[in-house]
PDB file of N, CA and C in Angstrom:
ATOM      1  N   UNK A   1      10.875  14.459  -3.547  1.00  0.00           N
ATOM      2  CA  UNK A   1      11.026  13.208  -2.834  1.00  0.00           C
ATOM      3  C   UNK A   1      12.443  12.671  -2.939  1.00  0.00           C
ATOM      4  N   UNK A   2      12.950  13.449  -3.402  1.00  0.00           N
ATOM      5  CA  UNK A   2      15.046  12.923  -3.992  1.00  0.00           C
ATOM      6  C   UNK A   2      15.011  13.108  -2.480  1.00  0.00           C
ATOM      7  N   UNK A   3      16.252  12.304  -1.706  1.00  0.00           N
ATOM      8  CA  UNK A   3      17.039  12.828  -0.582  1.00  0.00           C
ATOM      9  C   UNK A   3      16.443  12.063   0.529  1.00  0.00           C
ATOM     10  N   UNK A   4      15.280  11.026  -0.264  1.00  0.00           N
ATOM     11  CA  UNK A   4      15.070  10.080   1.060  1.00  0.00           C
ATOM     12  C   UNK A   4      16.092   9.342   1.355  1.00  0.00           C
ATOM     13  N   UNK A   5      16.145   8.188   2.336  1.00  0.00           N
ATOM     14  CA  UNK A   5      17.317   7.630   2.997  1.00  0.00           C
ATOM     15  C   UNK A   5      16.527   6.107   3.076  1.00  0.00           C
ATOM     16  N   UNK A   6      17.376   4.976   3.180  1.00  0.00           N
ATOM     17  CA  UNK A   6      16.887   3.641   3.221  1.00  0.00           C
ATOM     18  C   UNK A   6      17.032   3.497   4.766  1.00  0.00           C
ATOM     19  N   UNK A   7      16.656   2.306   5.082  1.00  0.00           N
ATOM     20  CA  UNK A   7      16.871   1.883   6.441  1.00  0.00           C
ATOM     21  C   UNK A   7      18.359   1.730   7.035  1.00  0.00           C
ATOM     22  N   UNK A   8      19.257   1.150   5.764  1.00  0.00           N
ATOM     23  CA  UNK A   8      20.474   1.474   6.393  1.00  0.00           C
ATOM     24  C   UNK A   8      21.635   2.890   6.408  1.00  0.00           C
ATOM     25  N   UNK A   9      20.677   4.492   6.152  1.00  0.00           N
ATOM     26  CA  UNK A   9      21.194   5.454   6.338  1.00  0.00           C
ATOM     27  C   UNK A   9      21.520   6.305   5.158  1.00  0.00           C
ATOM     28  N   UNK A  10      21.566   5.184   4.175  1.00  0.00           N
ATOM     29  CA  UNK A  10      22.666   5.545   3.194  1.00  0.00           C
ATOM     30  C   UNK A  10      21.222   6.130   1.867  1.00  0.00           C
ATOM     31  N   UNK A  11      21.775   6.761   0.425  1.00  0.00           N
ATOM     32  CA  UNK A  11      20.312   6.921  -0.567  1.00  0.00           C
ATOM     33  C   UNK A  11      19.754   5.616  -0.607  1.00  0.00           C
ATOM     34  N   UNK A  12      18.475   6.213  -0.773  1.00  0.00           N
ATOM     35  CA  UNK A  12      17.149   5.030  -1.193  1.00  0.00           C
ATOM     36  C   UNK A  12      17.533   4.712  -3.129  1.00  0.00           C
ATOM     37  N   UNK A  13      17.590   3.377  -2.951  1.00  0.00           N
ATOM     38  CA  UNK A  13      17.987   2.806  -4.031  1.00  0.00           C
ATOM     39  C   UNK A  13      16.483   2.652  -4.741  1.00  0.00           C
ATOM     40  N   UNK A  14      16.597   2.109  -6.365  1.00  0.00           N
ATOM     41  CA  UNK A  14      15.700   2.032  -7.095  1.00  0.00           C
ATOM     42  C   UNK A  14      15.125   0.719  -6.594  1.00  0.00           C
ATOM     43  N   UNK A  15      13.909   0.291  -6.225  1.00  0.00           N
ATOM     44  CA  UNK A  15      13.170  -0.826  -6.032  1.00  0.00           C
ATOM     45  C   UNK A  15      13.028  -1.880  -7.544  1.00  0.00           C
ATOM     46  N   UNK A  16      12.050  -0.971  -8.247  1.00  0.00           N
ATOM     47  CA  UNK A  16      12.067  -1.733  -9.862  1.00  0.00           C
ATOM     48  C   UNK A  16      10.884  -0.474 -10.346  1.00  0.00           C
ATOM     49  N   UNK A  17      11.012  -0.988 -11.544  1.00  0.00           N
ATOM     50  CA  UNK A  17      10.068   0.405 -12.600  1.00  0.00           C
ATOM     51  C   UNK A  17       8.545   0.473 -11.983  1.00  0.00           C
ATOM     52  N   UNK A  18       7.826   1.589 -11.817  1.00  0.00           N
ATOM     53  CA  UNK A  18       6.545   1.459 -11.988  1.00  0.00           C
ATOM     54  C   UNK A  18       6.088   0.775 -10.335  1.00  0.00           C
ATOM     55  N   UNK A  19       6.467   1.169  -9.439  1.00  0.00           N
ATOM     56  CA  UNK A  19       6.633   0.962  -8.276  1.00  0.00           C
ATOM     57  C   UNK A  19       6.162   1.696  -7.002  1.00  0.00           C
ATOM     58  N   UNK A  20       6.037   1.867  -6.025  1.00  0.00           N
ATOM     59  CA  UNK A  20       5.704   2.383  -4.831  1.00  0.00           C
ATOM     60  C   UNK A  20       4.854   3.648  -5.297  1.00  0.00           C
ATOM     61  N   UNK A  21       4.023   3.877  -4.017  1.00  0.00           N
ATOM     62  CA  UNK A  21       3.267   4.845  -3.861  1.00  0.00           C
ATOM     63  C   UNK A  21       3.073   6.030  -5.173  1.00  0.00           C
ATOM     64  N   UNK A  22       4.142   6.489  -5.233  1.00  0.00           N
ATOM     65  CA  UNK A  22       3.998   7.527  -6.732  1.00  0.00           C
ATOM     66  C   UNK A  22       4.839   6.902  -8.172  1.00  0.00           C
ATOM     67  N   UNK A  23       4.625   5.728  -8.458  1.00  0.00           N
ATOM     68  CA  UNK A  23       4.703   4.627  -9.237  1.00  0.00           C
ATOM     69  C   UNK A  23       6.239   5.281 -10.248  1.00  0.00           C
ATOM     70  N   UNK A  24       7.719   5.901  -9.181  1.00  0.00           N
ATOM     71  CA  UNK A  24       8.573   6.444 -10.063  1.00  0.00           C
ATOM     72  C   UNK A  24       9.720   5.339  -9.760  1.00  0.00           C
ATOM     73  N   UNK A  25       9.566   3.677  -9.265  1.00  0.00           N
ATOM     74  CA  UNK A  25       9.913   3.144  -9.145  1.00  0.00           C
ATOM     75  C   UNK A  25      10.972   3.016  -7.631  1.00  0.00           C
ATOM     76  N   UNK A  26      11.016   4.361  -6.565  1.00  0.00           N
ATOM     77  CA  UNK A  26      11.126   4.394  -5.525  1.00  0.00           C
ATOM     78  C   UNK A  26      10.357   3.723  -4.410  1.00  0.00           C
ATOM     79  N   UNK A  27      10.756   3.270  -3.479  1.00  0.00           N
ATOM     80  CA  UNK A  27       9.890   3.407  -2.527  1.00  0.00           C
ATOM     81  C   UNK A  27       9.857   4.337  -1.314  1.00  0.00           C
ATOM     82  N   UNK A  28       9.526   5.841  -1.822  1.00  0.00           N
ATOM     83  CA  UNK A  28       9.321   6.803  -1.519  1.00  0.00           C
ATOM     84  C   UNK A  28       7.886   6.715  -0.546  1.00  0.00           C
ATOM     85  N   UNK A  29       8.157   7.931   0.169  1.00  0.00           N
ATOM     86  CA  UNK A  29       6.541   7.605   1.319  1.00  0.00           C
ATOM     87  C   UNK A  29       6.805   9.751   1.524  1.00  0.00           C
ATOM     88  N   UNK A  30       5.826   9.757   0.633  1.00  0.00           N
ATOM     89  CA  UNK A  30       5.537  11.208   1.094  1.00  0.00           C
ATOM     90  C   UNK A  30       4.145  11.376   1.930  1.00  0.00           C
ATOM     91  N   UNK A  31       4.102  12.056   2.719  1.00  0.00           N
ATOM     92  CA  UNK A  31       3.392  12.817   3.851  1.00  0.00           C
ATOM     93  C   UNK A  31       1.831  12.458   3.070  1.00  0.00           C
ATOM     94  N   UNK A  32       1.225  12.063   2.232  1.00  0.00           N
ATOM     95  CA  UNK A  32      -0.289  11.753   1.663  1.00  0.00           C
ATOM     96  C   UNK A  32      -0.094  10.149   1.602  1.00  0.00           C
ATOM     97  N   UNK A  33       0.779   9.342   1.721  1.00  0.00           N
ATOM     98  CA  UNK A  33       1.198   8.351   1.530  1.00  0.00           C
ATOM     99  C   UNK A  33       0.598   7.708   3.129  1.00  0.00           C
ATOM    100  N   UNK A  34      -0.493   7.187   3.665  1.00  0.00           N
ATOM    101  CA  UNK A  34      -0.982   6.838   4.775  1.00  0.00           C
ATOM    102  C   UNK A  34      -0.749   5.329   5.111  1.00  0.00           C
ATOM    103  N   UNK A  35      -0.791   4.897   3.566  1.00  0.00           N
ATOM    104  CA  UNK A  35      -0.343   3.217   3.972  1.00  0.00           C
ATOM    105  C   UNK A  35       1.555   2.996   4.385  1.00  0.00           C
ATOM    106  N   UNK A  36       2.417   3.802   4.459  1.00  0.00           N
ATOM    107  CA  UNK A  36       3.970   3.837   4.574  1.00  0.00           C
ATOM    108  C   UNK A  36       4.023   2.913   3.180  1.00  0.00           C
ATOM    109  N   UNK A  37       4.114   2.975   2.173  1.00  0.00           N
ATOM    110  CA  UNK A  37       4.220   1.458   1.286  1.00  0.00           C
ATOM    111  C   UNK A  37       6.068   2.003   0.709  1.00  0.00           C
ATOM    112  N   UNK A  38       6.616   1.356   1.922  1.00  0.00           N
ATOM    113  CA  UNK A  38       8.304   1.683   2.454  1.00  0.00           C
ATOM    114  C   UNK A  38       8.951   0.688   2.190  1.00  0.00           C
ATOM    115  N   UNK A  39       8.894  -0.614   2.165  1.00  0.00           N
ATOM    116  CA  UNK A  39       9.113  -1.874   1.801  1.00  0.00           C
ATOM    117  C   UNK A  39       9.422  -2.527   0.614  1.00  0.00           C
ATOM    118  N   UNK A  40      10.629  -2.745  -0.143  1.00  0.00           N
ATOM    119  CA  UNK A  40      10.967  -3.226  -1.129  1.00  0.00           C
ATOM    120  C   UNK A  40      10.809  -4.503  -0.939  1.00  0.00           C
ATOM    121  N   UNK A  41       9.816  -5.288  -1.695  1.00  0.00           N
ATOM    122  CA  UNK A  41       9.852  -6.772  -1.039  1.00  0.00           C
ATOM    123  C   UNK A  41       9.864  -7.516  -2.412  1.00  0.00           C
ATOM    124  N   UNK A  42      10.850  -8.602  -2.613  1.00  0.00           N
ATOM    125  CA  UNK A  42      10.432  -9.360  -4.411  1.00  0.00           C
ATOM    126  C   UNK A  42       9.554 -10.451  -3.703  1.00  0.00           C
ATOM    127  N   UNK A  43       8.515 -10.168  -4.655  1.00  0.00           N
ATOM    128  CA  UNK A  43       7.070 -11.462  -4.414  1.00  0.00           C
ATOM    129  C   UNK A  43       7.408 -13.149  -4.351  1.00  0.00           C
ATOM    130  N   UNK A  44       6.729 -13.423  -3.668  1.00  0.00           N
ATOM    131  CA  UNK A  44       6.470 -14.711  -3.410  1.00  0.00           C
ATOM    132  C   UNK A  44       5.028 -15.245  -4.085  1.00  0.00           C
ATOM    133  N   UNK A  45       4.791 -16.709  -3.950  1.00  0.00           N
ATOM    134  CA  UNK A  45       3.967 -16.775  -4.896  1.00  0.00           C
ATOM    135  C   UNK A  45       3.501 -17.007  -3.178  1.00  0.00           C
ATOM    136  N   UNK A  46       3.740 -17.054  -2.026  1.00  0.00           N
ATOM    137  CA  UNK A  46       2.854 -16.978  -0.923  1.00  0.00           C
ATOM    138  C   UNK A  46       2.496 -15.910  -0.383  1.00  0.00           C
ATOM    139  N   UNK A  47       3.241 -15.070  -0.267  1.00  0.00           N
ATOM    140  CA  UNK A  47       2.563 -13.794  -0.492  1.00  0.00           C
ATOM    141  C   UNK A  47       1.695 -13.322  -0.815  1.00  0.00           C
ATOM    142  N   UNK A  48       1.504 -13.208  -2.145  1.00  0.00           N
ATOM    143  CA  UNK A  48       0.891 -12.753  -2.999  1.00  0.00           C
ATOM    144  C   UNK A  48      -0.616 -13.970  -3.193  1.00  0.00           C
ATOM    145  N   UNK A  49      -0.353 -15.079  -2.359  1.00  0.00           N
ATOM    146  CA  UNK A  49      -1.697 -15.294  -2.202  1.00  0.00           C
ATOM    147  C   UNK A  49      -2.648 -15.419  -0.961  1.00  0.00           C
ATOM    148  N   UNK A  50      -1.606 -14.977  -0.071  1.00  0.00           N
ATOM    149  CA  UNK A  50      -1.789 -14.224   1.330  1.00  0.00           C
ATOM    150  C   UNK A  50      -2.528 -12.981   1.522  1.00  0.00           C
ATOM    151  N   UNK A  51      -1.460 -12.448   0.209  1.00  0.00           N
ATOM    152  CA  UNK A  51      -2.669 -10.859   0.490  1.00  0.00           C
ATOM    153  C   UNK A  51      -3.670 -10.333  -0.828  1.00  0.00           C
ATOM    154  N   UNK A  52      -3.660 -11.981  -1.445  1.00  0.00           N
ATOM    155  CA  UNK A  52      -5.094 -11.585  -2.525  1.00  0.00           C
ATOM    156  C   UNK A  52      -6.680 -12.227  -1.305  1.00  0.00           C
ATOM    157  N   UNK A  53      -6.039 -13.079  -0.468  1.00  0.00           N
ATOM    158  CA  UNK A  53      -6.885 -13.693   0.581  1.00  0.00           C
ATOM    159  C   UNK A  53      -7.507 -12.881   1.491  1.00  0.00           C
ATOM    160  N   UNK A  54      -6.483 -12.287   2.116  1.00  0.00           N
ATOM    161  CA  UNK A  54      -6.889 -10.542   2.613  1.00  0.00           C
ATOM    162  C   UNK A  54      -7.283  -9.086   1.710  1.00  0.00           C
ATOM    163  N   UNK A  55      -7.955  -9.748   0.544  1.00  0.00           N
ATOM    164  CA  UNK A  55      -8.616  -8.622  -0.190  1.00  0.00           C
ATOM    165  C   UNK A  55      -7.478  -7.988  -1.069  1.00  0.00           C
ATOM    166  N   UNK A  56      -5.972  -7.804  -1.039  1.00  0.00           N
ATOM    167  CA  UNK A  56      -5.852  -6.947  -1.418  1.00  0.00           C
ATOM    168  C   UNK A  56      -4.845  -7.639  -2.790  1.00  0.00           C
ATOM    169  N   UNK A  57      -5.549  -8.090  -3.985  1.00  0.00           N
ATOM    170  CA  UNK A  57      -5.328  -8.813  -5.099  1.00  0.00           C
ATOM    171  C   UNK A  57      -4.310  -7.975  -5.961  1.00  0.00           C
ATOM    172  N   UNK A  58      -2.638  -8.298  -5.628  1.00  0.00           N
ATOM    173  CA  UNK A  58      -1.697  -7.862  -6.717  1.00  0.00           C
ATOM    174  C   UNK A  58      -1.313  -8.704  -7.499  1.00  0.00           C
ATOM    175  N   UNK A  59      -2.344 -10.436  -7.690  1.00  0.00           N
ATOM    176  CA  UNK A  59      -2.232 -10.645  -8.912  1.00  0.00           C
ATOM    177  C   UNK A  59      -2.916 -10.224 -10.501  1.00  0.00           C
ATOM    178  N   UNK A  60      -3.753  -9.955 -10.512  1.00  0.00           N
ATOM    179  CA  UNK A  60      -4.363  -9.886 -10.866  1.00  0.00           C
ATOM    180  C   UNK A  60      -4.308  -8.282 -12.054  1.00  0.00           C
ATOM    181  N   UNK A  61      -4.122  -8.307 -13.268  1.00  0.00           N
ATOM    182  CA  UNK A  61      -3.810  -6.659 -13.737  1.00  0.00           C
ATOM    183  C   UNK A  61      -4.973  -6.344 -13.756  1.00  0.00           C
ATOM    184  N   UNK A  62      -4.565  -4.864 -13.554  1.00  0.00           N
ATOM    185  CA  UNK A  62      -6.111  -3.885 -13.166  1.00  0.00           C
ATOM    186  C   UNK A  62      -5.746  -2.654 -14.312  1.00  0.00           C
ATOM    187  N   UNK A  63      -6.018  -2.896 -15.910  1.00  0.00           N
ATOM    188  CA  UNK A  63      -5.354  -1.725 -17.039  1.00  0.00           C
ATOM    189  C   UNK A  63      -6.305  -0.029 -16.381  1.00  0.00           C
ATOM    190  N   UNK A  64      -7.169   0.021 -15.374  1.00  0.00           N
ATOM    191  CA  UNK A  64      -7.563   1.365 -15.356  1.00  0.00           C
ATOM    192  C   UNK A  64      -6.500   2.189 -14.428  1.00  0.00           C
ATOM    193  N   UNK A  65      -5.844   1.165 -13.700  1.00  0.00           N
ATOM    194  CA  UNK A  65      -4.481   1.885 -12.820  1.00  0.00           C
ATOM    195  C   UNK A  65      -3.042   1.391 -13.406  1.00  0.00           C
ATOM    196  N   UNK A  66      -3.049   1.110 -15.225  1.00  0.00           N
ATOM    197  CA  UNK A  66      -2.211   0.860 -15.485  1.00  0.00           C
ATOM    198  C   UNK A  66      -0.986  -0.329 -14.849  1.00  0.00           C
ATOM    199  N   UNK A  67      -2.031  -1.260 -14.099  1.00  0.00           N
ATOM    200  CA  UNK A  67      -1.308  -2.262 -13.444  1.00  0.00           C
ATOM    201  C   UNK A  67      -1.317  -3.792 -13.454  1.00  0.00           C
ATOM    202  N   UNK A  68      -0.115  -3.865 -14.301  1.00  0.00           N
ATOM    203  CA  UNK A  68       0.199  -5.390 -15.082  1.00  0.00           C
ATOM    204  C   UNK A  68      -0.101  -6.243 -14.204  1.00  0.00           C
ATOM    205  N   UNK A  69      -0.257  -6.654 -12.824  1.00  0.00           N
ATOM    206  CA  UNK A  69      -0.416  -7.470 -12.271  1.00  0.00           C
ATOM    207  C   UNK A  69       1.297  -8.212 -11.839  1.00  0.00           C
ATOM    208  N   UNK A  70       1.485  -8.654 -10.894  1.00  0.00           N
ATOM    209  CA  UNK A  70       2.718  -9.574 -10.231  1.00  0.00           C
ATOM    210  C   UNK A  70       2.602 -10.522 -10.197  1.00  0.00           C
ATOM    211  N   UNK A  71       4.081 -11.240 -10.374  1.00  0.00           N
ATOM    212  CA  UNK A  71       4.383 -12.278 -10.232  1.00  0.00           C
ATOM    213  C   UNK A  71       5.877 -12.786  -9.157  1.00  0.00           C
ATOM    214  N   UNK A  72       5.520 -14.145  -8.780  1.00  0.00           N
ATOM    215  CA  UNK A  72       7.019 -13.971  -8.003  1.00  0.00           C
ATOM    216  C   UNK A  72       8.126 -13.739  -8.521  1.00  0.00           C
ATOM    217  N   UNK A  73       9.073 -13.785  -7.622  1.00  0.00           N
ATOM    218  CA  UNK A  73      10.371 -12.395  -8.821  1.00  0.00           C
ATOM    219  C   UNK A  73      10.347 -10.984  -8.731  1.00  0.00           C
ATOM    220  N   UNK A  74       9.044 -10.595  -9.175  1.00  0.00           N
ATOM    221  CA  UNK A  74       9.208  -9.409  -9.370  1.00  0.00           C
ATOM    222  C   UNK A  74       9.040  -8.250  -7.922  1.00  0.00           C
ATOM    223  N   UNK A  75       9.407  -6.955  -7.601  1.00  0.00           N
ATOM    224  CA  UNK A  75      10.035  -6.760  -6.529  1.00  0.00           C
ATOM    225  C   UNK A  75       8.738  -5.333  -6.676  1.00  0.00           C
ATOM    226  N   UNK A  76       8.381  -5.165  -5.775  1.00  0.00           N
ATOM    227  CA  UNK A  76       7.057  -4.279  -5.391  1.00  0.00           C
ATOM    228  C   UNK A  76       7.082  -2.946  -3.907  1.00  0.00           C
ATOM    229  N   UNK A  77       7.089  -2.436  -4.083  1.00  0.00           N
ATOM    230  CA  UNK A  77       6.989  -1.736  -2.710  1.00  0.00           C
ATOM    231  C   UNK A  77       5.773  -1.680  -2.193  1.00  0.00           C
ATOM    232  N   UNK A  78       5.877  -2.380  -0.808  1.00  0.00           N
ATOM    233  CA  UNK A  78       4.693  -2.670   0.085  1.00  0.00           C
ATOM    234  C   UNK A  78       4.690  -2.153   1.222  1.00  0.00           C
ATOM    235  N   UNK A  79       3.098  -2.339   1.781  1.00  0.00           N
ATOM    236  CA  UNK A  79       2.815  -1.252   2.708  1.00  0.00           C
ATOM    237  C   UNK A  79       3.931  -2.236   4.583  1.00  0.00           C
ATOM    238  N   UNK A  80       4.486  -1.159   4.652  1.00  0.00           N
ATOM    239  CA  UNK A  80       4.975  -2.091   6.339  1.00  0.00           C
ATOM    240  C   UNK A  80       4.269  -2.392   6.925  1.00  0.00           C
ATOM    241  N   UNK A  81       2.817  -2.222   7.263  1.00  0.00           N
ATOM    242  CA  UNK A  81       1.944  -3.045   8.057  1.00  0.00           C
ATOM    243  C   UNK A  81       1.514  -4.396   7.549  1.00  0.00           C
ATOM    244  N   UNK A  82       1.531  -4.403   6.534  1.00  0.00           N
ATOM    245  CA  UNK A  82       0.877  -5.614   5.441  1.00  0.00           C
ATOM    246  C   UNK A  82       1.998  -6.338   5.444  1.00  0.00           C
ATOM    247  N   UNK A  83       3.537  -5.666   5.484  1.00  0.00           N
ATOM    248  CA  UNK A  83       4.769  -6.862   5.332  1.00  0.00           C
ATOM    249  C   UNK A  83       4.767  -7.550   6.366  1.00  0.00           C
ATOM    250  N   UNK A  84       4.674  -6.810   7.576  1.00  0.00           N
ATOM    251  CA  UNK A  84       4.700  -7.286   9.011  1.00  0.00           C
ATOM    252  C   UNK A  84       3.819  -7.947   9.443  1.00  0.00           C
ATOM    253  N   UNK A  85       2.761  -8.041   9.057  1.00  0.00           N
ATOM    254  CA  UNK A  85       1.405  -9.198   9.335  1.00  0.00           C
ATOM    255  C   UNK A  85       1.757 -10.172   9.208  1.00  0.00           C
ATOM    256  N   UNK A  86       2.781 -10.148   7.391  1.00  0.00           N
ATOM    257  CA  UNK A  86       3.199 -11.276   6.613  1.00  0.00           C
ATOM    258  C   UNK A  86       3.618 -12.361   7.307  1.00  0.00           C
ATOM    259  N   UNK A  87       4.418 -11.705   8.647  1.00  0.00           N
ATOM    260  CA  UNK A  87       5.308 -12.567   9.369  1.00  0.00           C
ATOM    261  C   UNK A  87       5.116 -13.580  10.211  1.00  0.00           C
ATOM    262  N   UNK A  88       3.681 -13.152  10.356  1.00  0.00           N
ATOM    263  CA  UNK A  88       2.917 -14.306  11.614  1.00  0.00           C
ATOM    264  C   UNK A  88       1.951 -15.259  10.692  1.00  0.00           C
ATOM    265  N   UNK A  89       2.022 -15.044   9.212  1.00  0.00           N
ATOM    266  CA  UNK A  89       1.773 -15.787   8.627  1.00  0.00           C
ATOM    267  C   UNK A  89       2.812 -16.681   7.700  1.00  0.00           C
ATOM    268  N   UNK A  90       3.819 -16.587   8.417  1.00  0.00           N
ATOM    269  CA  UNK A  90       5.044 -17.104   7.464  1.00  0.00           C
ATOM    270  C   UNK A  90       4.748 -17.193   6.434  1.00  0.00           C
ATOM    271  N   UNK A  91       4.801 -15.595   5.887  1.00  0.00           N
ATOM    272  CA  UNK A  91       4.615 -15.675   4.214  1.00  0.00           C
ATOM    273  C   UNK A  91       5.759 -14.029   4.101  1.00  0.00           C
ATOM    274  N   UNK A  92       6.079 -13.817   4.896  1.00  0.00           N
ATOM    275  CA  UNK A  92       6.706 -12.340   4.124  1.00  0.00           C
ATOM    276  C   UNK A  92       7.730 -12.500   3.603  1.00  0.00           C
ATOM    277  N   UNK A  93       7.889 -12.020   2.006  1.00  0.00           N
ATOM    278  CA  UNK A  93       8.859 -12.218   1.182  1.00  0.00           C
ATOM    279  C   UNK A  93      10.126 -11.540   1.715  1.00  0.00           C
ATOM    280  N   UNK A  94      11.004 -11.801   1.099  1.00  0.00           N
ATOM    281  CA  UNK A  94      12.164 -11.362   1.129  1.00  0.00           C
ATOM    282  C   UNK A  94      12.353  -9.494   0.689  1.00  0.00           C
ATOM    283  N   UNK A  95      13.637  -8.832   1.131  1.00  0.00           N
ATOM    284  CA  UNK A  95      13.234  -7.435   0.797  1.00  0.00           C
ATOM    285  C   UNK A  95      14.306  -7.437   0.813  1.00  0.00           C
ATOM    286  N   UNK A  96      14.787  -5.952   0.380  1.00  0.00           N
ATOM    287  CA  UNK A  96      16.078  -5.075  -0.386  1.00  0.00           C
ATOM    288  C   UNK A  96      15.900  -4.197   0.347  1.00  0.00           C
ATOM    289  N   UNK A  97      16.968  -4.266   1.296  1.00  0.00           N
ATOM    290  CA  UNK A  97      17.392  -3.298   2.685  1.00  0.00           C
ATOM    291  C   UNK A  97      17.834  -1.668   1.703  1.00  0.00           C
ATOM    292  N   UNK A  98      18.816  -2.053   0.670  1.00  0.00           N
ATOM    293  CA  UNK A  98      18.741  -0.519   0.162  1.00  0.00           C
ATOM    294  C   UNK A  98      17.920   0.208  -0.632  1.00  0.00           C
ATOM    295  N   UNK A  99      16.609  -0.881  -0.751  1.00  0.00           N
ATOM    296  CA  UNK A  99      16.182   0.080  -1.621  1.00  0.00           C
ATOM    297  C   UNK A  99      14.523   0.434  -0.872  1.00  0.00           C
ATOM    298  N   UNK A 100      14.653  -0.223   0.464  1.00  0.00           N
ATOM    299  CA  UNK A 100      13.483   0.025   1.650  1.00  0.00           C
ATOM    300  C   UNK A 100      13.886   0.820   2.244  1.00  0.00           C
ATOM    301  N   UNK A 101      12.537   2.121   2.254  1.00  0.00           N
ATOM    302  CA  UNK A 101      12.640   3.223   3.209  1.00  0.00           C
ATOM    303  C   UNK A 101      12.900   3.227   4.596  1.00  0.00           C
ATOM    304  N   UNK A 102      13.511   4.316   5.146  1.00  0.00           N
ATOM    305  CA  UNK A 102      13.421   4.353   6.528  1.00  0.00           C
ATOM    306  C   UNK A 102      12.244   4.770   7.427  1.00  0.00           C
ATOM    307  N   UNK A 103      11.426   5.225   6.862  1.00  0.00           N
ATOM    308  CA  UNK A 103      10.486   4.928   7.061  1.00  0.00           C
ATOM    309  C   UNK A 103       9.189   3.963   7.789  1.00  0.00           C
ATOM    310  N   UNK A 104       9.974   2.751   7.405  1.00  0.00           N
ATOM    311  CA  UNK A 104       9.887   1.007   7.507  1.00  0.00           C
ATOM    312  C   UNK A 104       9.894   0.761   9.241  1.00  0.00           C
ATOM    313  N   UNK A 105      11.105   1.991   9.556  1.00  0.00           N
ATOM    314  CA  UNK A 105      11.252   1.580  10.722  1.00  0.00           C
ATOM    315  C   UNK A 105      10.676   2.126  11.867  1.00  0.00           C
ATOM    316  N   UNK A 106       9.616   2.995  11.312  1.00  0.00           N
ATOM    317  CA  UNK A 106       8.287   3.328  12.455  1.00  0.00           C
ATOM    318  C   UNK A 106       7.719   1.952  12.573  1.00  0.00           C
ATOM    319  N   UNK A 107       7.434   0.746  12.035  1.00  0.00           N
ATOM    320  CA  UNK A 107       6.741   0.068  12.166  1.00  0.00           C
ATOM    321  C   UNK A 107       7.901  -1.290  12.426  1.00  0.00           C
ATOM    322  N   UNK A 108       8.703  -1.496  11.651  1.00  0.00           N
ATOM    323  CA  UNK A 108       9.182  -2.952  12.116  1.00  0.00           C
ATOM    324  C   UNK A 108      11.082  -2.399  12.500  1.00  0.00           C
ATOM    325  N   UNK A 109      11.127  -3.691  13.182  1.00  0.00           N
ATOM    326  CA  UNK A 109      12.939  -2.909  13.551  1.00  0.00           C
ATOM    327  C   UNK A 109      13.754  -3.572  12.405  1.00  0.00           C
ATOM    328  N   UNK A 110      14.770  -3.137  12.634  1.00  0.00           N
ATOM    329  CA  UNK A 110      15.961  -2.821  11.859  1.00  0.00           C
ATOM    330  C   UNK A 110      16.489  -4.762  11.598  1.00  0.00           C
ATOM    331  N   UNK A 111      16.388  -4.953  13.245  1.00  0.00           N
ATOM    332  CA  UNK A 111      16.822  -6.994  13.068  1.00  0.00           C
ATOM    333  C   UNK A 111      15.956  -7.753  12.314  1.00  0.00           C
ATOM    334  N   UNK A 112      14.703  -7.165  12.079  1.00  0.00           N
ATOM    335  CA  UNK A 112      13.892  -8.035  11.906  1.00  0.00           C
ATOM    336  C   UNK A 112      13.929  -8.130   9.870  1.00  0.00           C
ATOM    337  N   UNK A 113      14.214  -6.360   9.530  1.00  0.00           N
ATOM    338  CA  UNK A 113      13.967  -6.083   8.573  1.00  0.00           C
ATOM    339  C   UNK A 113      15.566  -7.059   7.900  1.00  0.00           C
ATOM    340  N   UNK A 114      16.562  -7.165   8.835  1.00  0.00           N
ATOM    341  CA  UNK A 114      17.938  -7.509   8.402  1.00  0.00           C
ATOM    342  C   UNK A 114      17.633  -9.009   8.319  1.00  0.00           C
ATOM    343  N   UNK A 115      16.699  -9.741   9.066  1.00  0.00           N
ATOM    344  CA  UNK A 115      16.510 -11.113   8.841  1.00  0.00           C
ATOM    345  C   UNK A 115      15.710 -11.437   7.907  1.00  0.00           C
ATOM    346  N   UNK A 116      15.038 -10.598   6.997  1.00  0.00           N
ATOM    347  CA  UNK A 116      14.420 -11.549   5.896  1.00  0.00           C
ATOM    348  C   UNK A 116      15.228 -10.373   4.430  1.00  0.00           C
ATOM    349  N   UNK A 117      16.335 -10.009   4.876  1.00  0.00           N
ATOM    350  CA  UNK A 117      16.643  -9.259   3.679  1.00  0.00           C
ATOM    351  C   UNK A 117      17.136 -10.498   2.673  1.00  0.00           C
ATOM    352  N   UNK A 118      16.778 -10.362   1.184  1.00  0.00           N
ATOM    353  CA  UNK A 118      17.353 -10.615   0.019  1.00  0.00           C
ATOM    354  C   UNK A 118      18.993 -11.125   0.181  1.00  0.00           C
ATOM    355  N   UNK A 119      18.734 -12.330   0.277  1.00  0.00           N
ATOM    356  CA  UNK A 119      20.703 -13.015   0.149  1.00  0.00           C
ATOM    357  C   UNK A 119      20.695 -13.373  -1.598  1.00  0.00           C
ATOM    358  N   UNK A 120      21.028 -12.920  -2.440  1.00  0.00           N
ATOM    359  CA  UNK A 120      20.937 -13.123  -3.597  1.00  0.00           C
ATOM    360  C   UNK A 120      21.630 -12.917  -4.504  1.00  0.00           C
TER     361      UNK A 120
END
């Protein structure tokens, strides 16, 4: 999975530890990877209660998948359909253009991904 590329062309940067799809802190999207989870996004506390509302609870630690649970701050790789929903719910966090796959951009464009990137 070395030699992926971010949205802006260049290597896919580290997201944070314990992270995306094959939890090596990339947000890597290999070919079994069906949700794209391409998206470096640091949590919001709206977010994250956006998409515990829609079932899918990343507050919450779950120790049988070794997963501490999130908080805002901390920076997650998420699925691009789920970021992009985010948007019509004015809740999608902020994201890290280098360290979000290209990938990302089967599903959302490049302006859109450049308007909620991380000013920080």
């Amino acid at each position: 999975m070395d030699n992926q590329f971010n949205v802006l062309g260049t290597s896919l940067q580290l997201c944070c530890s314990n992270t995306g799809y094959t939890r090596k802190g990339f947000c890597y999207v290999p070919e079994s990877d069906f949700g794209n989870h391409s998206v470096c996004a640091i949590m919001t506390d709206e977010f994250l209660q956006l998409s515990k509302a829609q079932g899918n609870d990343l507050i919450t630690p779950n120790p049988m998948y070794d997963f501490p649970g999130l908080k805002a701050g901390d920076k997650w790789c998420l699925c691009a359909v789920r970021w992009y929903q985010a948007i019509a719910a004015n809740a999608a966090p902020p994201i890290v253009l280098e360290a979000t796959n290209q990938k990302a951009l089967a599903v959302i464009s490049l302006d859109v991904l450049k308007a909620h990137q991380y000013k920080g």
